[in-house]
Protein backbone atom coordinates (compact mmCIF):
# COMPACT_ATOMS: atom_id res chain seq x y z
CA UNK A 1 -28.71 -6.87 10.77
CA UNK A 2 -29.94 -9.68 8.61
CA UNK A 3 -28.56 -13.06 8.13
CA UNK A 4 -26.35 -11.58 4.90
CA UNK A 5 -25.12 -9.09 6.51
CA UNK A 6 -23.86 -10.88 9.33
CA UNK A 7 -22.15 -13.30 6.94
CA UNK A 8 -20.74 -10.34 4.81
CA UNK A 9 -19.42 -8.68 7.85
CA UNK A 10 -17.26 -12.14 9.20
CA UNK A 11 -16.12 -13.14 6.11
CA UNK A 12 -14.72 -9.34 5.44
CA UNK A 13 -13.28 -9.15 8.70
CA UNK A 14 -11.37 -12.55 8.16
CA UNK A 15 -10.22 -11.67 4.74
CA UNK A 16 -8.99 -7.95 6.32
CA UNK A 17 -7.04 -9.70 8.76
CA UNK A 18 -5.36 -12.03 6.06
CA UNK A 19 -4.62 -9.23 3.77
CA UNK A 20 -2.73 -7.21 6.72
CA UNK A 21 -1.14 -9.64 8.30
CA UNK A 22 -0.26 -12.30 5.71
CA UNK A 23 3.24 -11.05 3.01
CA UNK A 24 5.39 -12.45 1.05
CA UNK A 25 8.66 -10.96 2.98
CA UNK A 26 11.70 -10.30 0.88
CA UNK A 27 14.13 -13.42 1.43
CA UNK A 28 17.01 -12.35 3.28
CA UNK A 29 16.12 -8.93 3.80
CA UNK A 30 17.52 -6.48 1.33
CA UNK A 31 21.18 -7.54 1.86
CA UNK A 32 21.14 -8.98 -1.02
CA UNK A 33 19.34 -6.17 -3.23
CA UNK A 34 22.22 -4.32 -1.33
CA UNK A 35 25.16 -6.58 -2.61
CA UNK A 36 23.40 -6.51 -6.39
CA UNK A 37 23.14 -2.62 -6.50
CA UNK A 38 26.86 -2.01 -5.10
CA UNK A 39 28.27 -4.65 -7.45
CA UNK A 40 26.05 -3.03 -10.50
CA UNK A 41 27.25 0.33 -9.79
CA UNK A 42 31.17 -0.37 -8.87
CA UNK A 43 33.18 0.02 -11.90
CA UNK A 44 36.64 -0.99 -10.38
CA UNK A 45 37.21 -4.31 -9.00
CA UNK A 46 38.41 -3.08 -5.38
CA UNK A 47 35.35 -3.23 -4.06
CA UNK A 48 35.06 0.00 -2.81
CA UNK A 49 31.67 1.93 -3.44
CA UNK A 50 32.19 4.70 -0.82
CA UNK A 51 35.63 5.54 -2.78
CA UNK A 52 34.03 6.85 -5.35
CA UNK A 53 32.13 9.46 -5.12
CA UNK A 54 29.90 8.88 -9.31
CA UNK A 55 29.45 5.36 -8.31
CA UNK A 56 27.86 5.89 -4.98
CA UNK A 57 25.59 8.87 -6.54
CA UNK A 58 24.36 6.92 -9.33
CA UNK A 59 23.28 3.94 -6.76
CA UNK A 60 21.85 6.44 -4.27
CA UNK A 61 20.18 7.96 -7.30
CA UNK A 62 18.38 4.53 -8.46
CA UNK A 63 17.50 3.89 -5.31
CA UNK A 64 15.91 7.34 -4.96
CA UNK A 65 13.75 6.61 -8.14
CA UNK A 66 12.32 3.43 -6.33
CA UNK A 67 11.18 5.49 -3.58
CA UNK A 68 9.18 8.05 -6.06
CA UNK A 69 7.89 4.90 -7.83
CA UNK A 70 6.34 4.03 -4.80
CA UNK A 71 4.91 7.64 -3.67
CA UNK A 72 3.81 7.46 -7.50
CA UNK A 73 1.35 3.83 -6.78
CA UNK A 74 0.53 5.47 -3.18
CA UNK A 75 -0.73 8.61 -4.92
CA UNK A 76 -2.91 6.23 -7.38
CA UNK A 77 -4.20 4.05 -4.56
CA UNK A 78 -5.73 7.18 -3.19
CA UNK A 79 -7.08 8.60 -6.09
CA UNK A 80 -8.88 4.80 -6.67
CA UNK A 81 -9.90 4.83 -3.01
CA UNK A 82 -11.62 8.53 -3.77
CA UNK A 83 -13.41 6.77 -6.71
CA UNK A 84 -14.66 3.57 -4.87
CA UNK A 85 -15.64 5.95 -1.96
CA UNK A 86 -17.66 8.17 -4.13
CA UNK A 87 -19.56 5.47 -6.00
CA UNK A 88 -19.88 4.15 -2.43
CA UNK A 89 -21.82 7.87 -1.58
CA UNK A 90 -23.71 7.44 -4.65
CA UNK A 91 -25.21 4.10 -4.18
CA UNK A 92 -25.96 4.46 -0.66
CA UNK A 93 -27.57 8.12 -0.64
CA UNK A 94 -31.36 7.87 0.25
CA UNK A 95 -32.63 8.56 -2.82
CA UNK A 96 -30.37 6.38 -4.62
CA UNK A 97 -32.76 3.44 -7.05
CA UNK A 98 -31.00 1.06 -4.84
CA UNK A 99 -31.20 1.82 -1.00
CA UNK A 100 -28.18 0.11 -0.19
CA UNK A 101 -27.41 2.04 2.68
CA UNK A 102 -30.61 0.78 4.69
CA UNK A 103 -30.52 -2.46 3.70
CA UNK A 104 -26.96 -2.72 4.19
CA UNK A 105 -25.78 -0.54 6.78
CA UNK A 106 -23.07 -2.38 8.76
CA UNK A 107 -20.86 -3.83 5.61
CA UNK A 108 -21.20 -0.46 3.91
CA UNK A 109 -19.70 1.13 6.77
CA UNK A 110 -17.11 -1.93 7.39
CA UNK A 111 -16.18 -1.20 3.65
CA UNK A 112 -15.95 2.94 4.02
CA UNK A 113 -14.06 1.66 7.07
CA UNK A 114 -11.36 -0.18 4.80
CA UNK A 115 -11.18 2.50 2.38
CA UNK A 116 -10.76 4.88 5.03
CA UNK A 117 -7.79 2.75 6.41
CA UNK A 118 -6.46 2.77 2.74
CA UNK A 119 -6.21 5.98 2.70
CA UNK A 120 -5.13 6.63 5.79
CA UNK A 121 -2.25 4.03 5.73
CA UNK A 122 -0.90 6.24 1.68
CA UNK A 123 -1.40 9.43 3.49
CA UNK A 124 0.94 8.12 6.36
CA UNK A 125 3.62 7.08 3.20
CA UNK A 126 3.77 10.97 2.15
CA UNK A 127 4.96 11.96 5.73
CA UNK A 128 8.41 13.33 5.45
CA UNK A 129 11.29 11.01 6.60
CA UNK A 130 14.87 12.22 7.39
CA UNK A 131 16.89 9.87 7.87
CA UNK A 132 19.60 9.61 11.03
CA UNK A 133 22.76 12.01 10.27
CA UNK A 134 24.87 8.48 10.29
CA UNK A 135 22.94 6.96 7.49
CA UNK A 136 24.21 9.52 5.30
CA UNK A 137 28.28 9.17 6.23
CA UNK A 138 29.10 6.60 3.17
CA UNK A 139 27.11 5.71 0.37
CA UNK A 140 27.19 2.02 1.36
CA UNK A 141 25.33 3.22 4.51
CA UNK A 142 23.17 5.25 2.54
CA UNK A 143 21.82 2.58 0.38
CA UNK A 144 21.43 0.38 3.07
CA UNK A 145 19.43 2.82 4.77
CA UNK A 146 17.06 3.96 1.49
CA UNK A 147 16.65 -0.06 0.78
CA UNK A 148 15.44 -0.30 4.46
CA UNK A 149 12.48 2.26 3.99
CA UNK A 150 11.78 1.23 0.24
CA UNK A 151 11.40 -2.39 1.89
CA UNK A 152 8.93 -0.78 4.81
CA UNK A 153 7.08 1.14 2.33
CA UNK A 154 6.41 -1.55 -0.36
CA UNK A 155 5.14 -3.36 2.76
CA UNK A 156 2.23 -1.22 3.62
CA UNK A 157 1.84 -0.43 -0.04
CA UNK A 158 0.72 -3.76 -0.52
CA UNK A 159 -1.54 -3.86 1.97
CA UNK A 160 -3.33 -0.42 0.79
CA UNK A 161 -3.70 -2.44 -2.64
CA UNK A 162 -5.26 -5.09 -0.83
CA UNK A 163 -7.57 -3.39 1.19
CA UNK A 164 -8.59 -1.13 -1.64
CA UNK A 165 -9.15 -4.27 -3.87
CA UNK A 166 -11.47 -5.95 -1.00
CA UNK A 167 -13.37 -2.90 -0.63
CA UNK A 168 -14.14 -2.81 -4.39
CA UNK A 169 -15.11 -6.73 -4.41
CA UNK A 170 -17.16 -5.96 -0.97
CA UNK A 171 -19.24 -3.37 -3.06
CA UNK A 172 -19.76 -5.37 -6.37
CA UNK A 173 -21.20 -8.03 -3.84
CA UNK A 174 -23.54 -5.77 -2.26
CA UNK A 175 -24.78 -4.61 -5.11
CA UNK A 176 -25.51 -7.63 -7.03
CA UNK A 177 -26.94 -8.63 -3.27
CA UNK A 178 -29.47 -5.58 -2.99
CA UNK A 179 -30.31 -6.31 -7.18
CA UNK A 180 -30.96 -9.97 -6.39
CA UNK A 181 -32.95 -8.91 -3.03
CA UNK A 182 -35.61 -6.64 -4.59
């Protein structure tokens, strides 16, 4: 492992660990997004989402749409990763113009590494998720609950983005590398 690579491999490392562990979190938690969406929805002034039953169904209902917007950018973060890995395949197959794979061995592996994690982490976002019998008693509880795993899921979401979006900028960099090298 030459000079380069060693470089390559610290400073992806480093910027992994910022892009998983640093976020922007949601101020206040989504009590607020809670407060805005029964307010939006309640058509009486008694304050009383859970009372009626068309008010709570039409907030459970937009939140339910936020949660297939999200499965919807999951589904295209894998289908990117699948591109980035199989330009990664391409470039670093023996025969390939540009032996990346041999001159670069440990950062292309780091970077099929972070795809891999990518993918892994959408994957995990498809799992099924019931939630607990209580959750579903009111509607208030209900949103509260679907808010809570919209908030979770646009967490790791971001990450995927992140780490999909280093591996790309990992692989333009070896590239122009290996051009510049030979």
């Amino acid at each position: 492992m030459g000079t380069f690579d060693l470089i390559f491999a610290v400073v992806l490392i480093a910027a992994t660990i910022w892009a998983m562990t640093w976020f922007p979190d949601i101020p206040g938690g989504t009590e607020g997004h809670h407060e805005a969406l029964t307010a939006r929805y309640e058509k009486s002034d008694d304050g009383a989402i859970d009372d009626h039953p068309s008010y709570g169904d039409a907030a459970v209902a937009y939140v339910d749409r936020i949660v297939d917007r999200q499965l919807t950018k999951a589904r295209g973060i894998l289908a990117f990763d699948g591109l980035i890995l199989a330009f990664v395949g391409l470039i670093a197959r023996a025969t390939a113009k540009l032996d990346i794979a041999t001159v670069h061995m440990v950062p292309v592996l780091l970077l099929m590494g972070l795809l891999a994690g990518s993918s892994a982490i959408c994957l995990f976002l498809f799992r099924a998720r019931w939630g607990y019998v209580a959750d579903f008693s009111t509607f208030s509880r209900e949103i509260a609950a679907t808010l809570a795993l919209t908030r979770r899921r646009s967490f790791w979401i971001e990450r995927t983005v992140r780490l999909s979006l280093l591996s790309l900028a990992g692989i333009v960099v070896l590239v122009v590398a290996t051009v510049v090298g030979h």
